[in-house]
N, C-alpha and C. Protein backbone atom coordinates (compact mmCIF):
# COMPACT_ATOMS: atom_id res chain seq x y z
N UNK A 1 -30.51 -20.65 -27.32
CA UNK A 1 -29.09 -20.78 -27.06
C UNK A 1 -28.44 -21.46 -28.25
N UNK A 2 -27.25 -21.11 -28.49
CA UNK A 2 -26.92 -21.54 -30.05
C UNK A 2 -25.19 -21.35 -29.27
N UNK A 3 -24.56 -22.41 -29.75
CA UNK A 3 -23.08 -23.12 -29.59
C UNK A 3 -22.75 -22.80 -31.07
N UNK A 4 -21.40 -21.77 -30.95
CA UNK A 4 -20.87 -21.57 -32.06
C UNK A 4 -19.52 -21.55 -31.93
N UNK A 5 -18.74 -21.46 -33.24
CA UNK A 5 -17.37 -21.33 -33.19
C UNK A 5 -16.69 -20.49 -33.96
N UNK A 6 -15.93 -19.58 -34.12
CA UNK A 6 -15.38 -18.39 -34.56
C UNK A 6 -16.10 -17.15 -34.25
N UNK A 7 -16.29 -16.29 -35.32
CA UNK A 7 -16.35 -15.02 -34.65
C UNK A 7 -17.87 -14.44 -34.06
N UNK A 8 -17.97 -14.77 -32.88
CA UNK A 8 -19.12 -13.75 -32.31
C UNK A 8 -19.92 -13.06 -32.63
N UNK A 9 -19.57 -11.73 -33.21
CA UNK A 9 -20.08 -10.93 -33.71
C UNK A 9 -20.86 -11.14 -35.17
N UNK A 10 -19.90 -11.76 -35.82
CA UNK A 10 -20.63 -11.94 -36.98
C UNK A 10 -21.84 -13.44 -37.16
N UNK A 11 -21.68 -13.72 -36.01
CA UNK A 11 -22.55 -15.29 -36.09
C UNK A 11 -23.51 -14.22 -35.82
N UNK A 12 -23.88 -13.47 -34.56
CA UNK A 12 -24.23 -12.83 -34.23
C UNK A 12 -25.22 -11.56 -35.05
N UNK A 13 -24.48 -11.12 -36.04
CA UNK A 13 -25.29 -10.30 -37.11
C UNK A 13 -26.13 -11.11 -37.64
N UNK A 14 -25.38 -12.84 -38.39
CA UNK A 14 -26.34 -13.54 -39.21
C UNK A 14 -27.02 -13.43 -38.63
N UNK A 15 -27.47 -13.97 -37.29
CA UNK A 15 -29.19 -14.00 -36.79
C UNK A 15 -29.80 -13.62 -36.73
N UNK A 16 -29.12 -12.19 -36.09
CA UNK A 16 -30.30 -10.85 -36.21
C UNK A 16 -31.02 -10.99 -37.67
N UNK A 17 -30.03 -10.90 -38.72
CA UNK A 17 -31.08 -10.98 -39.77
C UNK A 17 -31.81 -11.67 -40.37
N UNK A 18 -31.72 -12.97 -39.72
CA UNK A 18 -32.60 -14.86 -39.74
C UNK A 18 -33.85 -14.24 -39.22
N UNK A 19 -33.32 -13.25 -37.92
CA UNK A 19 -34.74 -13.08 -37.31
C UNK A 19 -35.46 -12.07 -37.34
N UNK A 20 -34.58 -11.12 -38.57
CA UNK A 20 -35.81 -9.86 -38.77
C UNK A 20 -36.22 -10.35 -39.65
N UNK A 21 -35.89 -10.80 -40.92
CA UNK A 21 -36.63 -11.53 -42.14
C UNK A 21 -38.10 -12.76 -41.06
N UNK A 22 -37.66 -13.15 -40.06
CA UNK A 22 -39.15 -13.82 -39.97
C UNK A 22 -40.10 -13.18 -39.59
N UNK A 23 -39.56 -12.12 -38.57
CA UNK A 23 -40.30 -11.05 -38.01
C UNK A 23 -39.90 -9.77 -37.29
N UNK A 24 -40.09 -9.13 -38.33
CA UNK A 24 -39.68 -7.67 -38.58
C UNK A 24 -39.52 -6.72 -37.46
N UNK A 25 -40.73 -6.90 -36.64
CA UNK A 25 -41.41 -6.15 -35.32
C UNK A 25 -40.67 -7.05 -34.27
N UNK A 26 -40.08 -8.15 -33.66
CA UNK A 26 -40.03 -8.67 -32.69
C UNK A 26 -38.77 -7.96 -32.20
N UNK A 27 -38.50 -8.04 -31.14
CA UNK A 27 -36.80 -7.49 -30.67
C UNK A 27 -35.85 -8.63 -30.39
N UNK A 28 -34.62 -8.50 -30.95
CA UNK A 28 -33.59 -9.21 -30.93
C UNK A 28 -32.62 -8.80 -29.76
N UNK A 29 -32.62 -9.67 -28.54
CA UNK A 29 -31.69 -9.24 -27.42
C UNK A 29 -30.26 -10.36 -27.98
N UNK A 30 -28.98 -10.45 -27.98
CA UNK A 30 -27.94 -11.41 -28.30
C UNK A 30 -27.20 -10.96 -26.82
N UNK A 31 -26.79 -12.09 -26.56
CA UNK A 31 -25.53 -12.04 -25.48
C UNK A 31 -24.96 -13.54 -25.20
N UNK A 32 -23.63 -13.25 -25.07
CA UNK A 32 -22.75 -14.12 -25.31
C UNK A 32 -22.53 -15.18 -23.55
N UNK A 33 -22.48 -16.09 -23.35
CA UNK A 33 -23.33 -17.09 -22.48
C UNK A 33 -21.86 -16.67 -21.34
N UNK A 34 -20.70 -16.19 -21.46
CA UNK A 34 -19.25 -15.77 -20.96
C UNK A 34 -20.25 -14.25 -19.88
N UNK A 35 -20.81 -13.10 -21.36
CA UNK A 35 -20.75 -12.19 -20.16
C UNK A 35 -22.28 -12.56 -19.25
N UNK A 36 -23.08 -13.79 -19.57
CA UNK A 36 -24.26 -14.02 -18.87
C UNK A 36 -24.17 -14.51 -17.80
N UNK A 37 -23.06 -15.32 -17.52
CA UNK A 37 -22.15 -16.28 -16.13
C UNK A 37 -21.76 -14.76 -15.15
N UNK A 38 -20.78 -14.30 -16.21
CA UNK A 38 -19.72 -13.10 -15.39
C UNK A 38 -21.00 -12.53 -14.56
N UNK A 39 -21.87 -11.85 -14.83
CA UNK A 39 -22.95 -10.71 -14.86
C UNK A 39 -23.59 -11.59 -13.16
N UNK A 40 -23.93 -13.08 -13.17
CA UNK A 40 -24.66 -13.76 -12.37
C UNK A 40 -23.28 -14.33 -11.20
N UNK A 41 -22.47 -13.80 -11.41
CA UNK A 41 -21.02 -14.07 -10.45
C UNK A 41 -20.69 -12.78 -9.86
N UNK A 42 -21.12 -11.70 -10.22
CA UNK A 42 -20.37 -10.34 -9.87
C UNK A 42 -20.75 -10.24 -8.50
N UNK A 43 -21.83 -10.55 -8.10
CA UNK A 43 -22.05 -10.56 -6.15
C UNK A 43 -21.52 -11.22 -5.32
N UNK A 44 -21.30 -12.86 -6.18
CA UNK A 44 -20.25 -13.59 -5.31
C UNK A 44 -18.90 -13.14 -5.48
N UNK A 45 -18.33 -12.83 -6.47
CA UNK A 45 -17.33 -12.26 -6.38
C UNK A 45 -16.79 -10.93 -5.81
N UNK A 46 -17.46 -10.08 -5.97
CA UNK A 46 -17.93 -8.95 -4.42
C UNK A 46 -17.34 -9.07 -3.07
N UNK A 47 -18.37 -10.32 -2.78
CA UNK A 47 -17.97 -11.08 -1.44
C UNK A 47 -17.03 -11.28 -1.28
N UNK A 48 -16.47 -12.26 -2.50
CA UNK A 48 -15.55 -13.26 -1.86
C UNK A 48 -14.25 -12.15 -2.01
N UNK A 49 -14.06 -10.83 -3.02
CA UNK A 49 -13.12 -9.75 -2.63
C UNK A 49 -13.04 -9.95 -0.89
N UNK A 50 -13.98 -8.72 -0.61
CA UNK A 50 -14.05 -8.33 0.54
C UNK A 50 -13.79 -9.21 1.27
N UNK A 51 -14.27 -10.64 1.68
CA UNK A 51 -13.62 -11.90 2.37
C UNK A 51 -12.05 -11.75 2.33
N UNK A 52 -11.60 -11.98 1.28
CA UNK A 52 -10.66 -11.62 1.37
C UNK A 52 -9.47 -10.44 1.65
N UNK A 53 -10.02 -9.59 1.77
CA UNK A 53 -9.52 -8.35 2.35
C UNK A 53 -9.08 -8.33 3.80
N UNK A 54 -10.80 -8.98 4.18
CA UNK A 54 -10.86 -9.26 5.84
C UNK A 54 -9.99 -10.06 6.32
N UNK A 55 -9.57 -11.07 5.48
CA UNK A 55 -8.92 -12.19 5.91
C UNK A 55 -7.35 -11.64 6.11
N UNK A 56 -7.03 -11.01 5.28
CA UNK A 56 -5.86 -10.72 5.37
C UNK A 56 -5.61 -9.75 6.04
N UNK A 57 -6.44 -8.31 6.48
CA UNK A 57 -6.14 -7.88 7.69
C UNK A 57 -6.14 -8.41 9.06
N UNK A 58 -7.23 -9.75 9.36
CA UNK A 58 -7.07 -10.45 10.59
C UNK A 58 -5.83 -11.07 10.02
N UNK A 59 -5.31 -11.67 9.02
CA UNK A 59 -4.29 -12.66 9.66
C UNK A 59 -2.90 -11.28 9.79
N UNK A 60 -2.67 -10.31 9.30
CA UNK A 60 -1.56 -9.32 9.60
C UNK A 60 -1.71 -8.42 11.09
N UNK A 61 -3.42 -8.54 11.67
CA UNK A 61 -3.20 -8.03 12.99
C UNK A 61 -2.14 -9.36 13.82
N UNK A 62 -2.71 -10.67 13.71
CA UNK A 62 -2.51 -11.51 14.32
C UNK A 62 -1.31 -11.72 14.72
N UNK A 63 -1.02 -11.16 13.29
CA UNK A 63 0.89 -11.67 13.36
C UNK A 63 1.58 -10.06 13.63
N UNK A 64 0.93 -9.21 13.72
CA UNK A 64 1.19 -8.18 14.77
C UNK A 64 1.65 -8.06 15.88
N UNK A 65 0.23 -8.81 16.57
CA UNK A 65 0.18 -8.76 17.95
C UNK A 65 0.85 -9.37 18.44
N UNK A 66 1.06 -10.75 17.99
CA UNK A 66 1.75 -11.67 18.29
C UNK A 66 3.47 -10.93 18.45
N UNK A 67 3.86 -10.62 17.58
CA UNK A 67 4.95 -10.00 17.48
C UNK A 67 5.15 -9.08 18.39
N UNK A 68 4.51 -8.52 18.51
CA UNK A 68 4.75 -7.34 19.56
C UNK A 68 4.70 -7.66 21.11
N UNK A 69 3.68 -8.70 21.43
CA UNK A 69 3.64 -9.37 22.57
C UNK A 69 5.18 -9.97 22.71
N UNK A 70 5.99 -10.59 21.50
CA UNK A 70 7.24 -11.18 22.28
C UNK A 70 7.89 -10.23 22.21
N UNK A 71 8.44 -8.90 21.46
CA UNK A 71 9.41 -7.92 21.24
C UNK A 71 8.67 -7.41 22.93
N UNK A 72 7.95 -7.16 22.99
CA UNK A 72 7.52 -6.69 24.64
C UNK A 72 8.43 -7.40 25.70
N UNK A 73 7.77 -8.85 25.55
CA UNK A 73 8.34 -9.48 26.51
C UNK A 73 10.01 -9.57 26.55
N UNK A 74 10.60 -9.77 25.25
CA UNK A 74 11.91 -9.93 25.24
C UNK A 74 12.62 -8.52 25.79
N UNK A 75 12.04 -7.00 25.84
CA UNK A 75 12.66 -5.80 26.30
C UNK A 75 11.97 -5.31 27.89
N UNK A 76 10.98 -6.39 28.39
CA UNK A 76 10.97 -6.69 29.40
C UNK A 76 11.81 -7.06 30.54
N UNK A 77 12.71 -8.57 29.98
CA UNK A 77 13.35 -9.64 30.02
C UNK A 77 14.77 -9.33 29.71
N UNK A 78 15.22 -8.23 29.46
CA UNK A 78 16.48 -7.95 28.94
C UNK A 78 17.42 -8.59 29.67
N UNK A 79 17.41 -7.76 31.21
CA UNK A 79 18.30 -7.89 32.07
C UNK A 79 18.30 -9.38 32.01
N UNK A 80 16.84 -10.02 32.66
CA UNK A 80 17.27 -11.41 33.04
C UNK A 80 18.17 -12.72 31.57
N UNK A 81 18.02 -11.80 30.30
CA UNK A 81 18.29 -12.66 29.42
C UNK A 81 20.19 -12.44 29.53
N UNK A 82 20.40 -11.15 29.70
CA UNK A 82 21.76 -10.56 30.25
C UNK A 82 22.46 -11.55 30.61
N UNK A 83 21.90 -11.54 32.06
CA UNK A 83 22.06 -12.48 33.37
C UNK A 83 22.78 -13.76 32.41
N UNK A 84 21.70 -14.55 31.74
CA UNK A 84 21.97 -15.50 31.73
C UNK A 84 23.02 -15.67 30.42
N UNK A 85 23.34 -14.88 29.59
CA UNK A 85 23.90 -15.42 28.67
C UNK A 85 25.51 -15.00 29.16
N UNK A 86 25.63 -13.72 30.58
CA UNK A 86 26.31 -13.94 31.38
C UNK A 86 26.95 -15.04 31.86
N UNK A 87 26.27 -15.68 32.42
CA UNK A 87 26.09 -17.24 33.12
C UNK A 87 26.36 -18.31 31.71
N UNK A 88 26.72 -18.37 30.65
CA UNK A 88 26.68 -19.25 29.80
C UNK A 88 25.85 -19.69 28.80
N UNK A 89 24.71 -19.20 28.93
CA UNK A 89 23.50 -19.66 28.17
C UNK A 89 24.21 -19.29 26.37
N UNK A 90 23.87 -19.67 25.74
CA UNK A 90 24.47 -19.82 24.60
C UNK A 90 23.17 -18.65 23.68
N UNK A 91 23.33 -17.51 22.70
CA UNK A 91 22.79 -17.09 22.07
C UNK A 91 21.26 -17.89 21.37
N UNK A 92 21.81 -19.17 20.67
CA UNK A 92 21.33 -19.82 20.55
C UNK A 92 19.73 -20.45 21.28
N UNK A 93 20.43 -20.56 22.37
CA UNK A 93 18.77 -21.27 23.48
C UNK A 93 18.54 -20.52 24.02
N UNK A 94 18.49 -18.61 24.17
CA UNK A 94 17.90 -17.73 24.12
C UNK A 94 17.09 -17.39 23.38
N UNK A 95 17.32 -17.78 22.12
CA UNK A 95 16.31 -18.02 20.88
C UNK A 95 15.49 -18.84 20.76
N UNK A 96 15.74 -19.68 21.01
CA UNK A 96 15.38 -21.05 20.97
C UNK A 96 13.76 -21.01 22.29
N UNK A 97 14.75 -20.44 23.32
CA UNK A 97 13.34 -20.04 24.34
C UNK A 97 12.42 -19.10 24.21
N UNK A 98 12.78 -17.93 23.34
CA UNK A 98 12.16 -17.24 23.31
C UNK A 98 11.05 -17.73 21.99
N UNK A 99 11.66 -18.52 21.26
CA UNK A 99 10.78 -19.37 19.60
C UNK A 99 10.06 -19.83 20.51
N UNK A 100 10.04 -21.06 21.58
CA UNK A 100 9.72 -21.77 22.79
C UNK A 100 7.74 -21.18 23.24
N UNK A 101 8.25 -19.81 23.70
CA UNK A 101 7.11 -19.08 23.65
C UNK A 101 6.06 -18.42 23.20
N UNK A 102 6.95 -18.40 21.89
CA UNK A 102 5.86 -18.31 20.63
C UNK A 102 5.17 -19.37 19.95
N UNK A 103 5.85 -20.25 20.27
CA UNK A 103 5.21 -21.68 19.45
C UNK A 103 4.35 -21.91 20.84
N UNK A 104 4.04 -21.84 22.00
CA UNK A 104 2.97 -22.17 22.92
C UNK A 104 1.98 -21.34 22.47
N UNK A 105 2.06 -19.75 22.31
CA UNK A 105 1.27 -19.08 22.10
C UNK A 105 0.21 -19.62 20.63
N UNK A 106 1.47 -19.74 19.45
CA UNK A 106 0.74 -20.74 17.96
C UNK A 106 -0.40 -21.47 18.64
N UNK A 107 0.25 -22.81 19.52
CA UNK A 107 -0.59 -23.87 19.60
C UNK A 107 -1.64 -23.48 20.30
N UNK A 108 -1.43 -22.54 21.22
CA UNK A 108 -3.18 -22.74 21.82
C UNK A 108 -3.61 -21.68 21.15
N UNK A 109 -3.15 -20.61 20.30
CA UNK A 109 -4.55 -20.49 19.17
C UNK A 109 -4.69 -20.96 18.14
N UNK A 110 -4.06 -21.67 17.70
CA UNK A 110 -4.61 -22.96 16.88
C UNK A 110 -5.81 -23.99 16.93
N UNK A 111 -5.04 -24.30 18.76
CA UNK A 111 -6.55 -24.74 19.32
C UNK A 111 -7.69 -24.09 19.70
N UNK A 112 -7.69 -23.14 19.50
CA UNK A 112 -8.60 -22.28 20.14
C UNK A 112 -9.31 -21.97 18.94
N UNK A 113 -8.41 -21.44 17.78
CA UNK A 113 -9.31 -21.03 16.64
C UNK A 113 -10.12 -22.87 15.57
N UNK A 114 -9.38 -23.73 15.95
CA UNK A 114 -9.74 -25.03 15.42
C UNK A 114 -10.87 -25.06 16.13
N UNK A 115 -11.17 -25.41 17.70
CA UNK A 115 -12.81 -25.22 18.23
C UNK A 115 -13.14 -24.73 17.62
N UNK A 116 -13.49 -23.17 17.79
CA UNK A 116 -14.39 -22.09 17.55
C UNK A 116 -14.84 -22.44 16.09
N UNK A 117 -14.04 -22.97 15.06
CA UNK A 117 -14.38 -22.69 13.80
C UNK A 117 -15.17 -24.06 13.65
N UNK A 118 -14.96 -24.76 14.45
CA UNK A 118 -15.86 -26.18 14.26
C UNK A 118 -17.33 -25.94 14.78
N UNK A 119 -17.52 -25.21 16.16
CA UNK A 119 -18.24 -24.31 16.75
C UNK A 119 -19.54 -23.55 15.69
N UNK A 120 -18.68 -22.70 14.85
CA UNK A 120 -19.41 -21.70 14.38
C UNK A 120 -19.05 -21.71 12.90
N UNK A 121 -18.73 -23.28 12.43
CA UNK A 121 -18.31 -22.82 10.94
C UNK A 121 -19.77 -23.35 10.04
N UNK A 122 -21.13 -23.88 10.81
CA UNK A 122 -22.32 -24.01 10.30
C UNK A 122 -22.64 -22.71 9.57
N UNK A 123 -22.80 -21.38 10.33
CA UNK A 123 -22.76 -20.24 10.03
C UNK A 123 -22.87 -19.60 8.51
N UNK A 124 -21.24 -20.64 8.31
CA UNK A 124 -20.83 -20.28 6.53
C UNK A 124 -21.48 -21.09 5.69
N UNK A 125 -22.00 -22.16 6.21
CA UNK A 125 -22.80 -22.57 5.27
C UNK A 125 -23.48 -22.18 3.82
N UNK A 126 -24.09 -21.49 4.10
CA UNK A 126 -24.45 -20.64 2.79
C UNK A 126 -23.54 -20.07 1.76
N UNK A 127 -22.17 -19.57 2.13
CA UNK A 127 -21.57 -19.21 1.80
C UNK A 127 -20.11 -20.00 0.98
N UNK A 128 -20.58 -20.90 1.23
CA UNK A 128 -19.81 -21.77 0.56
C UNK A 128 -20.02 -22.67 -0.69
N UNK A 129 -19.58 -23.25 -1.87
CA UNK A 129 -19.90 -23.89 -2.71
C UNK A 129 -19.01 -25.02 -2.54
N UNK A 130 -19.09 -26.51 -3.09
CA UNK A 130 -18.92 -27.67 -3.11
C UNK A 130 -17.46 -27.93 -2.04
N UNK A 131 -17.80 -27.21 -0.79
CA UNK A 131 -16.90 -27.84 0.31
C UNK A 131 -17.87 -27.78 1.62
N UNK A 132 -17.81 -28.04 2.41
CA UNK A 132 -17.98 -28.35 4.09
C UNK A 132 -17.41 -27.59 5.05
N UNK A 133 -17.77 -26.70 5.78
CA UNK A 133 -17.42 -25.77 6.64
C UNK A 133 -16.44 -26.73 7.30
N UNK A 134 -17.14 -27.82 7.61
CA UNK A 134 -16.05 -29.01 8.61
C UNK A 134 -14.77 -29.66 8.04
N UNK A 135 -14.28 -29.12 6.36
CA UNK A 135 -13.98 -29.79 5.64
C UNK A 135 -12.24 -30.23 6.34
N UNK A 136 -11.99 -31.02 6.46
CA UNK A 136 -10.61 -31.88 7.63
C UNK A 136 -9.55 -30.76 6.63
N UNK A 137 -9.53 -30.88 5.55
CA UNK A 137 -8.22 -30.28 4.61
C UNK A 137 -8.07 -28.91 4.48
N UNK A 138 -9.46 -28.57 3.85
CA UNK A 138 -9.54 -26.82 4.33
C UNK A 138 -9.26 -26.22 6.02
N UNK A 139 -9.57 -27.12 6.47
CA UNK A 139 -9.41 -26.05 8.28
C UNK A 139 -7.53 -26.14 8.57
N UNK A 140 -7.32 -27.54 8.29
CA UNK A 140 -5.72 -28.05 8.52
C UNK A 140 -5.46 -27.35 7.37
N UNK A 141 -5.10 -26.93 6.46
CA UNK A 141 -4.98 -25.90 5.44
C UNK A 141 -4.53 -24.38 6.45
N UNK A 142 -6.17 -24.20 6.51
CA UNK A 142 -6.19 -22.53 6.94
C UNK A 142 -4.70 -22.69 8.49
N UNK A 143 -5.07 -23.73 8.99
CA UNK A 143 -4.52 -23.68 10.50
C UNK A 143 -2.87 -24.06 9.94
N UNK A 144 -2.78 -24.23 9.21
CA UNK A 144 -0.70 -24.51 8.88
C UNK A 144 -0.57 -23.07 8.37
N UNK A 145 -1.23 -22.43 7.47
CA UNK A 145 -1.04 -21.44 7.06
C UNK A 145 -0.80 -19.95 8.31
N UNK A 146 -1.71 -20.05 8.67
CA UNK A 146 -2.19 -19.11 10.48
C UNK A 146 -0.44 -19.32 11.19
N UNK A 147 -0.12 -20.37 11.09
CA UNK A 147 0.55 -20.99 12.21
C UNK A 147 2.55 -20.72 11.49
N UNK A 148 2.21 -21.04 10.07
CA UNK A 148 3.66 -20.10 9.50
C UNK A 148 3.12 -19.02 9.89
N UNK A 149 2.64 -17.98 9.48
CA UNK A 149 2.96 -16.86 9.37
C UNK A 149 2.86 -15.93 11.06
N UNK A 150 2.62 -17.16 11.90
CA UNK A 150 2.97 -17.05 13.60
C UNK A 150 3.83 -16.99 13.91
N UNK A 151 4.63 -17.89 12.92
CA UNK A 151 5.94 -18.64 13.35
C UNK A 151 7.22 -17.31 12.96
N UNK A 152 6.56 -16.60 11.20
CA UNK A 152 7.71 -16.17 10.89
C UNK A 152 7.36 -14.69 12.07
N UNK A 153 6.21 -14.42 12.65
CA UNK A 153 6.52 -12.94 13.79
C UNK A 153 7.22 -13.49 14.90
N UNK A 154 7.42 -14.48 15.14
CA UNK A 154 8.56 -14.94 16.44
C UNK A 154 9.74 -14.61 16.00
N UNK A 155 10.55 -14.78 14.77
CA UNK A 155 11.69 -14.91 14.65
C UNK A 155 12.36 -13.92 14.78
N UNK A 156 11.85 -12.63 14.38
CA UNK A 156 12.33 -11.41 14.73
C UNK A 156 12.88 -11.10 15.77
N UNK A 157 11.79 -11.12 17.41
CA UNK A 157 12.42 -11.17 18.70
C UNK A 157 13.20 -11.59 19.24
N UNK A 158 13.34 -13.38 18.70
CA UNK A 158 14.32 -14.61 18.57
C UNK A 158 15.63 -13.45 18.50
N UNK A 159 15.73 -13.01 17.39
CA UNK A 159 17.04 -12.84 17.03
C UNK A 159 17.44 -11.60 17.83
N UNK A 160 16.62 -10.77 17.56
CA UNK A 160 16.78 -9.87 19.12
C UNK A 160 17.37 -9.98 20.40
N UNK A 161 16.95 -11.30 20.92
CA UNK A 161 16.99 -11.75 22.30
C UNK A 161 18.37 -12.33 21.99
N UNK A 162 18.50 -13.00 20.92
CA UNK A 162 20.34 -13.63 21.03
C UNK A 162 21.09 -12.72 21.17
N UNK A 163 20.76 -11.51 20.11
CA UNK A 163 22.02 -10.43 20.45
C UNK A 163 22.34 -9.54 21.50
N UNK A 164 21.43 -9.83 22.55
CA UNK A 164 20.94 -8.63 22.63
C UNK A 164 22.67 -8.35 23.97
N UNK A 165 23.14 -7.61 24.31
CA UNK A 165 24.64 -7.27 24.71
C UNK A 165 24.14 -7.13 26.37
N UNK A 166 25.16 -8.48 27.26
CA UNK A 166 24.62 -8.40 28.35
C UNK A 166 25.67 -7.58 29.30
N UNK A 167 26.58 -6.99 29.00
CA UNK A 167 27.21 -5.82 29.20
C UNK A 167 26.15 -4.46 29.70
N UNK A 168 25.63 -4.31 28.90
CA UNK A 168 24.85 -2.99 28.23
C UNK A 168 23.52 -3.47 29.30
N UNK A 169 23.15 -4.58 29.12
CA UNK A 169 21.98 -4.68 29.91
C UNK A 169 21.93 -4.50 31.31
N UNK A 170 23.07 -4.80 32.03
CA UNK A 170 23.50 -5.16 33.42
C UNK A 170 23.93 -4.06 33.90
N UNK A 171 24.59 -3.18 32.96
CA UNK A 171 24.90 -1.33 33.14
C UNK A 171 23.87 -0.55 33.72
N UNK A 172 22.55 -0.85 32.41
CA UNK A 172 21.24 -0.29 32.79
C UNK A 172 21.31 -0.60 34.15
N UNK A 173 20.97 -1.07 34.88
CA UNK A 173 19.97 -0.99 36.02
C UNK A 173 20.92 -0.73 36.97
């Protein structure tokens, strides 16, 4: 192993010919210590692609479902949201209730996925380098992150449910 500085290639020629002049017959392999790392990383990095792939289709079902569970519920709920904004309820804390229900839904899978991952985050063990499956910052990390992008599939319905015309709703039925 030889630490050099400027050009590669030509440090690179000198030797070869340091080392055919000592011995003519031997074979000269050279490689540069950059693509010897890259070459011994390409599997973890593999992985950690695909990890990431996965990750981001579970967290876009999540915030799918989630979404769709309140746009459900809120065209469920029409009439009774009608009713009430009939009755006074202000656009506002129609939203506000309907955010209400999405942020219950956040917290208990928050809690739910915070167990489980304490549960079963031995598992990754192997798979990890200089952190702790248990690590307090990485999980509160992953779990604020999970929990915006929960937050921003509520808002949609939210705003839905304020507008939604209790005229039109009360006609229907």
């Amino acid at each position: 192993m030889l630490r050099t500085s400027g050009a590669d290639e030509r440090v690179a020629s000198l030797i070869r010919q340091r080392l055919h002049a000592l011995n003519g017959n031997g074979g000269v392999r050279i490689e540069r210590m950059d693509d010897v790392v890259a070459a011994l990383e390409r599997p973890w990095r593999s992985n950690l692609v695909l990890f990431g792939i996965f990750a981001a289709v579970t967290v876009f079902l999540a915030a799918a479902g989630l979404y769709a569970m309140l746009a459900y519920t809120v065209l469920e709920q029409a009439r009774e949201i009608g009713v009430r904004l009939v009755r006074g309820a202000s656009p506002r804390r129609v939203a506000a209730d309907v955010l209400a229900v999405g942020a219950w839904v956040i917290a208990v899978g928050s809690i739910a996925g915070l167990a489980l991952s304490l549960m079963f985050g031995r598992l990754m063990r192997s798979l990890l380098f200089e952190i702790s499956p248990l690590d307090p910052l990485a999980l509160a990390a992953a779990t604020v992150a999970l929990a915006l992008v929960a937050a921003l599939a509520c808002v949609w319905p939210a705003i839905r449910a304020a507008h939604i015309e209790p005229a039109v709703c009360l006609r229907a039925e």
